[in-house]
Protein backbone atom coordinates (compact mmCIF):
# COMPACT_ATOMS: atom_id res chain seq x y z
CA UNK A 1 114.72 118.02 46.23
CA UNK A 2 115.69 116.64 42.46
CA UNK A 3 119.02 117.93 42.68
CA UNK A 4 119.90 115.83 45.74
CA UNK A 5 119.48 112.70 43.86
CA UNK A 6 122.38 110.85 42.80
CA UNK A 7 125.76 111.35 44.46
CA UNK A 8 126.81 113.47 46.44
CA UNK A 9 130.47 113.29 47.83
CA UNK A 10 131.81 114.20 51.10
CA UNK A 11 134.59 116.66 50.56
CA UNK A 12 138.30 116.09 52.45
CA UNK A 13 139.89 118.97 52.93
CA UNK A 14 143.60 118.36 51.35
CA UNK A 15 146.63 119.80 53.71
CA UNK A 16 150.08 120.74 52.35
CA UNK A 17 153.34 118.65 54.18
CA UNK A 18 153.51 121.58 57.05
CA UNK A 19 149.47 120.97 57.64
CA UNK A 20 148.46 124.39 56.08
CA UNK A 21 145.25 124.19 54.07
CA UNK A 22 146.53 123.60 49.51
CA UNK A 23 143.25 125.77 48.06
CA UNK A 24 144.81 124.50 45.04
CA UNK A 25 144.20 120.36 45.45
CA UNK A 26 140.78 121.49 46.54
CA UNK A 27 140.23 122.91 43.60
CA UNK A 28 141.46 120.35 41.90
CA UNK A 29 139.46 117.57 43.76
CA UNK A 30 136.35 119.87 43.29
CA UNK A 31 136.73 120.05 39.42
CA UNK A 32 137.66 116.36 39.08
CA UNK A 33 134.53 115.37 41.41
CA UNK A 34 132.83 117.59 38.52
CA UNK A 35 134.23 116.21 35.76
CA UNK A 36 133.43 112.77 36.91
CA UNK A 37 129.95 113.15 37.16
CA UNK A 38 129.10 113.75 40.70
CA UNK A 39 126.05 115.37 41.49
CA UNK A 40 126.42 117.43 44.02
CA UNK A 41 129.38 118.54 46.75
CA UNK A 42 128.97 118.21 50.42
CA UNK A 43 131.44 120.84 51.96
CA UNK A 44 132.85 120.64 55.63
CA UNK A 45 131.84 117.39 56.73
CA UNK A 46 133.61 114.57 58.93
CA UNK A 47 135.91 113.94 56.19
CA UNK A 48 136.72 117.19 55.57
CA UNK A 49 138.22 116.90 59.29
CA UNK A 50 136.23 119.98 60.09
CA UNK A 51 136.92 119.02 64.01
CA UNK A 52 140.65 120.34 63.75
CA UNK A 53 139.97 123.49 61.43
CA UNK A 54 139.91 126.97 63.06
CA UNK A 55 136.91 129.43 61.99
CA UNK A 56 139.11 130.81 59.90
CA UNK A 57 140.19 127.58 57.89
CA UNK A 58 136.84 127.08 57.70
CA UNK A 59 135.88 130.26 56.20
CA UNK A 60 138.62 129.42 53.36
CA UNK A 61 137.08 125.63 52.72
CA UNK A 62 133.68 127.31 51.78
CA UNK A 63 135.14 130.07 49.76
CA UNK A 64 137.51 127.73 48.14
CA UNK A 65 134.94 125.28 47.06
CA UNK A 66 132.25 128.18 46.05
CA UNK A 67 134.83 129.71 43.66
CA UNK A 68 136.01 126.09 41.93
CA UNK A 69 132.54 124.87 41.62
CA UNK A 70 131.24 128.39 40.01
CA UNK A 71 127.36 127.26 40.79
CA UNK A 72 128.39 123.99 38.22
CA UNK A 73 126.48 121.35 41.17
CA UNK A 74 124.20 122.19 43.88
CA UNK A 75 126.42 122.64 47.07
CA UNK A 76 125.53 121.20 51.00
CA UNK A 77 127.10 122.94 53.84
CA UNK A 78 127.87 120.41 57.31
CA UNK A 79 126.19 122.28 60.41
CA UNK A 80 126.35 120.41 63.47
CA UNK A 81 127.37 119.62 66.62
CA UNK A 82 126.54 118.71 70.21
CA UNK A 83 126.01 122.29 71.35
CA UNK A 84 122.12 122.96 69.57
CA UNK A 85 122.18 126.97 70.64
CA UNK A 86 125.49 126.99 68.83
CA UNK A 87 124.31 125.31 66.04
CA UNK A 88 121.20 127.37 65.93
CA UNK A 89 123.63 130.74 66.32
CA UNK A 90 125.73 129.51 63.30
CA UNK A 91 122.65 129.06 60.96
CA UNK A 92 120.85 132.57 62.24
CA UNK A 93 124.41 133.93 61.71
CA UNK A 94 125.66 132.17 58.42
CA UNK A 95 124.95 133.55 55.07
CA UNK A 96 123.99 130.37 53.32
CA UNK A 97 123.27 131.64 49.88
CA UNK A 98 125.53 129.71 48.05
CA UNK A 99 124.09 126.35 49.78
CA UNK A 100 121.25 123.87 48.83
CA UNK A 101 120.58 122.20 51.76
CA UNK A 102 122.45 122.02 55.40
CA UNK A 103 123.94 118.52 56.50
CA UNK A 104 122.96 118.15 60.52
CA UNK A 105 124.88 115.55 62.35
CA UNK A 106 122.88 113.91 65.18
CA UNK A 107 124.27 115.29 68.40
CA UNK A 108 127.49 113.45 69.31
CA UNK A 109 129.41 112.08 72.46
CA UNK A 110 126.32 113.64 74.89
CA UNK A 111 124.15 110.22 74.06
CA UNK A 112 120.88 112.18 73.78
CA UNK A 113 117.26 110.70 73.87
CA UNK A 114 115.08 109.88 71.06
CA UNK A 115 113.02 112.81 72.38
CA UNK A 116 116.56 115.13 73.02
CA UNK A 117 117.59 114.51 69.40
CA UNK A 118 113.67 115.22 68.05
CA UNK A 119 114.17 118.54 70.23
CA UNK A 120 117.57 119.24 68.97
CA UNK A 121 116.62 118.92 65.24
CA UNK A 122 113.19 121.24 65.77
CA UNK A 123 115.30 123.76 67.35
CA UNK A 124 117.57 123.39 64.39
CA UNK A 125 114.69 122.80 61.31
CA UNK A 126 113.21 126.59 63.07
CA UNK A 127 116.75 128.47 62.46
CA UNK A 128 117.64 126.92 58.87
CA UNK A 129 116.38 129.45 56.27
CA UNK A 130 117.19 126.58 53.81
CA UNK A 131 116.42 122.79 53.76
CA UNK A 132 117.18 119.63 56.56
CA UNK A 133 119.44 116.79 55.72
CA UNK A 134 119.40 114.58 58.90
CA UNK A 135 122.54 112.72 59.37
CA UNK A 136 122.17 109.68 61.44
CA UNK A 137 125.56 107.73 62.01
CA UNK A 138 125.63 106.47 64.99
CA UNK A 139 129.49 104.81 65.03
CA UNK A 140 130.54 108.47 65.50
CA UNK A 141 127.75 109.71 67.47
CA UNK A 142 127.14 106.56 70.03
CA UNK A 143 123.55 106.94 69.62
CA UNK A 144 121.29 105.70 66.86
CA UNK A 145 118.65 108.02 65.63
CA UNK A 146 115.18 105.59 65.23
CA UNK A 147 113.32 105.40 62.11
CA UNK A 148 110.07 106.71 64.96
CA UNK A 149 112.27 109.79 64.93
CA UNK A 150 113.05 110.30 62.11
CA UNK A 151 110.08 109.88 60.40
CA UNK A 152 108.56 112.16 63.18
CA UNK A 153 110.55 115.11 62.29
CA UNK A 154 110.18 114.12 58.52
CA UNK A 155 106.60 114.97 59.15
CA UNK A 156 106.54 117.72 61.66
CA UNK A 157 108.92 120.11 59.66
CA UNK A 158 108.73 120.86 55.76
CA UNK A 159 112.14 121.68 55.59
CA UNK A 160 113.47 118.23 57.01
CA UNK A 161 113.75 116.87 53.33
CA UNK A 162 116.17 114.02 53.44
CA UNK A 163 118.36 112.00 55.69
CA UNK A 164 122.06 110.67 55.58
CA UNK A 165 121.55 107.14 57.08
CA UNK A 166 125.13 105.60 58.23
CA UNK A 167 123.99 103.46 60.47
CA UNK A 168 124.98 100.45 58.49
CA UNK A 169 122.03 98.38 58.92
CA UNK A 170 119.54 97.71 55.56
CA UNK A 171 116.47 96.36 57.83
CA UNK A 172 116.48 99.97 59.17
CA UNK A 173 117.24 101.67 56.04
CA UNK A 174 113.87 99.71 54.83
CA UNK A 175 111.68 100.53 57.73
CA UNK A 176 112.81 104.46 56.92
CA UNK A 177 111.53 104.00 53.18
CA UNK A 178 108.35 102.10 53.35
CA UNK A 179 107.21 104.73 56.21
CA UNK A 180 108.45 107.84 54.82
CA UNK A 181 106.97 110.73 53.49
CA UNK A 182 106.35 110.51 49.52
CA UNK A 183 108.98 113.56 48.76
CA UNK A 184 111.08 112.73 51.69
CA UNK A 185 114.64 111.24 50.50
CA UNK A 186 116.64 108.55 52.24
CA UNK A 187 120.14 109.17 51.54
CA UNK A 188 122.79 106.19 52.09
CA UNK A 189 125.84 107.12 54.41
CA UNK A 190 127.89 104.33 53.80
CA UNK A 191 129.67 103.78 50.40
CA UNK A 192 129.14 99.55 50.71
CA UNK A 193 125.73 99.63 50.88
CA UNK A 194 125.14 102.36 49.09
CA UNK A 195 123.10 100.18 45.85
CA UNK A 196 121.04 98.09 48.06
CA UNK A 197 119.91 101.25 49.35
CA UNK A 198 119.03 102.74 46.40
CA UNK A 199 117.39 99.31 45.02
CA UNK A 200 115.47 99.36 48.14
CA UNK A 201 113.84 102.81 46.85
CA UNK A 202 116.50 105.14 48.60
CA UNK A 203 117.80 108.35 46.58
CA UNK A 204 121.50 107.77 46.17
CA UNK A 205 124.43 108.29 48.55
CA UNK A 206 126.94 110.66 50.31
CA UNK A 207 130.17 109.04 49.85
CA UNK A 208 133.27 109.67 50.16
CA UNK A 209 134.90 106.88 47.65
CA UNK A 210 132.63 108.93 45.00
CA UNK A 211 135.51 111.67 44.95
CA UNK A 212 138.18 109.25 44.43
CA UNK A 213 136.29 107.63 41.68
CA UNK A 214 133.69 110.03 40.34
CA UNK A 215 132.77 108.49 37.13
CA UNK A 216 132.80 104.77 38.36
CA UNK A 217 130.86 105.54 41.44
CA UNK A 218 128.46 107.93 39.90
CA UNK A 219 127.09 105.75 37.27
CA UNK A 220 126.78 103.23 39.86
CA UNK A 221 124.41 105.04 41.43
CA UNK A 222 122.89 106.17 38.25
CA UNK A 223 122.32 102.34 37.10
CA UNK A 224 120.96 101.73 40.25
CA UNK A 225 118.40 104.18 40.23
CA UNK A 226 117.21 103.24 36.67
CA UNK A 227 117.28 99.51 38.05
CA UNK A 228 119.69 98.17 35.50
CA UNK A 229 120.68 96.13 38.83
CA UNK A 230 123.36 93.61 36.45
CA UNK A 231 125.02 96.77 35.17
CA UNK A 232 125.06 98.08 38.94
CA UNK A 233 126.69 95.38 40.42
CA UNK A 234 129.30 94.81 38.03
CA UNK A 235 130.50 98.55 39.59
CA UNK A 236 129.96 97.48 42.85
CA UNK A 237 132.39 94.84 42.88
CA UNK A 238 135.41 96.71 40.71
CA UNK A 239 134.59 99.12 43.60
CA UNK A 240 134.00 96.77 47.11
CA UNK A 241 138.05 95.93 47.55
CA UNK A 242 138.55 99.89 47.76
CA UNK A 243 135.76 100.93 49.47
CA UNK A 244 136.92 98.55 52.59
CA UNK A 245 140.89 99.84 51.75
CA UNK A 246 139.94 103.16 52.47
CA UNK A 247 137.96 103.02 55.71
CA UNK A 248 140.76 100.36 57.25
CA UNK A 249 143.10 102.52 58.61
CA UNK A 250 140.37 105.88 59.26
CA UNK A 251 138.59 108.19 57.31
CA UNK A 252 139.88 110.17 55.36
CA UNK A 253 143.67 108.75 55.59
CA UNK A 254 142.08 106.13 53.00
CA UNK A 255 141.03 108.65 50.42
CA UNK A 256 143.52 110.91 50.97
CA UNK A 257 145.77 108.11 49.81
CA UNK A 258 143.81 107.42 46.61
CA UNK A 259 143.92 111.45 45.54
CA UNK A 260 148.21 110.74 46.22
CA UNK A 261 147.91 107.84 43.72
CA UNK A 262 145.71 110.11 41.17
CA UNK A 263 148.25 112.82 41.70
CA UNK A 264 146.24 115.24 43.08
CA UNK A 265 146.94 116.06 46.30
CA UNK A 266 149.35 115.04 48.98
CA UNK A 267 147.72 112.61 51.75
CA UNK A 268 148.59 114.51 55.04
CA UNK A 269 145.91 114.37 57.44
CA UNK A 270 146.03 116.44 60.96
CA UNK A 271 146.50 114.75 64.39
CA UNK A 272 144.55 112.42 65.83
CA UNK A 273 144.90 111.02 62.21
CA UNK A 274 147.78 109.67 61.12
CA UNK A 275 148.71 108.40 57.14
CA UNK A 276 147.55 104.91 56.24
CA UNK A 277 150.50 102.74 56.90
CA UNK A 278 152.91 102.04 53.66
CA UNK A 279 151.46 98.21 53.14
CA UNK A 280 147.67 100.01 52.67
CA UNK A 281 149.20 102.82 50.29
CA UNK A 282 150.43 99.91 48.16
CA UNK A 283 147.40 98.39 48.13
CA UNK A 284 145.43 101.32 47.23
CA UNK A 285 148.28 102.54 44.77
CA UNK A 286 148.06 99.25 43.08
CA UNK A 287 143.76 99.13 42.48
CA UNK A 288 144.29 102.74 41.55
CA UNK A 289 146.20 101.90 38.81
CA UNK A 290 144.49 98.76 37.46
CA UNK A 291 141.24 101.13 37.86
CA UNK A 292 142.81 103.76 35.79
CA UNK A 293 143.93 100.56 33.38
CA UNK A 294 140.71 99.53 32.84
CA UNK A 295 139.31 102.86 32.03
């Protein structure tokens, strides 16, 4: 899976003041993800608050993001949940035509087994028509998925091809790449350790910074990969400040902020969220702007 190399970024889904859905600062955030460099677009995610969108909202993401990208980077759709026939239904039901590769969170708040997750992800690998991403992150989930089982269903299905790790730890992160299979990818889920990952033989990274900072975060990445390591740090550490900034006060209150500084969309999130208090958006306003200096 070449085109899931790189970065990929985790797409918010912007709101207007009165919480409707603004197609337009998707659009916008789409094209300047685009324009930055990104690789490729993951649509309805956790930071696209999918948990407090109706069907129908939903519906309007995809659509929204389908028509601004106009097949420019390969696209990944977020299918998961804690409910594995209704995950299964969705993907049977689904057309996924415009889509790459499915993202697959591991089963949250239920606290499955090793062997319940390994069951839950067959039963989903059986129903995709299109390719696996894994997605292990177990400070949302409250249960870690092992490297044993991941590396089982890496092998058992063809169509598991990659994994989102988020589980913050590098030693496990290692233990996933020296055992994987050869084409399988390891995928960072967290934007701070993102390089070390990738210097450690991993693929690249979902972020969520990335769409704040496309070009910076991108070519990050990109040095990374071709092991200019000097050249990749020097972008990891104009980066690290923000990167903690935006996950202080939640995800994705923190990037929203950033895309208010840019000017591109407003940074209303929906309840349980709440804005990142006004000391943070100075904060954030102010690296914005000595970012956008510097460039």
């Amino acid at each position: 899976m070449q085109s899931l190399i790189g970065t990929g970024v985790a797409l918010v889904t912007p709101f207007k003041e009165d919480f409707s859905i603004d197609t337009e600062a998707l659009k916008r955030i789409v094209n300047f993800s685009i324009d930055g460099g990104i690789e490729y677009l993951v649509v309805l995610g956790t930071t696209a608050e999918n948990a407090t969108l109706s069907l129908d909202e939903k519906e309007l993401v995809i659509s929204t993001v389908i028509e601004a990208n106009n097949g420019a980077l390969p696209l990944v759709l977020g299918v998961g949940g804690n409910n594995t026939s209704k995950v299964v239904e969705e993907l049977k039901t689904r057309d996924l035509s415009a889509f790459t590769a499915i993202l697959s969170v591991s089963p949250y708040y239920s606290k499955p087994t090793q062997e319940g997750i390994y069951q839950h992800f067959k039963a989903v690998a059986e129903a995709s028509p299109i390719p696996v991403i894994l997605y292990n992150v177990p400070g949302r989930t409250a249960s870690n998925m092992l490297p044993t089982t991941v590396l089982r269903l890496a092998n058992d299905f063809e169509n598991v091809v990659a994994i989102k790790e988020a589980a913050g730890d590098l030693v496990q992160a290692m233990q996933l790449l020296k055992d994987k299979p050869k084409d399988f990818l390891v995928i960072s889920g967290d934007d701070m350790i993102a390089l070390p990952m990738v210097l450690a033989g991993g693929s690249g990274v979902i972020s969520v910074i990335g769409q704040g900072f496309p070009k910076e975060f991108s070519e990050m990445i990109r040095l990374g990969l071709n092991r200019k390591v000097d050249e990749a740090f020097k972008s990891q550490y104009l980066l690290a400040d923000c990167i903690d900034m935006i996950f202080e006060q939640g995800n994705p209150a923190g990037i929203k902020q950033v895309f208010l500084s840019l000017g591109i969309s407003e940074n209303t999130v929906r309840l349980p969220l709440v804005k990142v208090d006004d000391s943070l958006a100075s904060r954030i306003d102010q690296f914005v702007k000595k970012v956008n200096k510097q460039g």
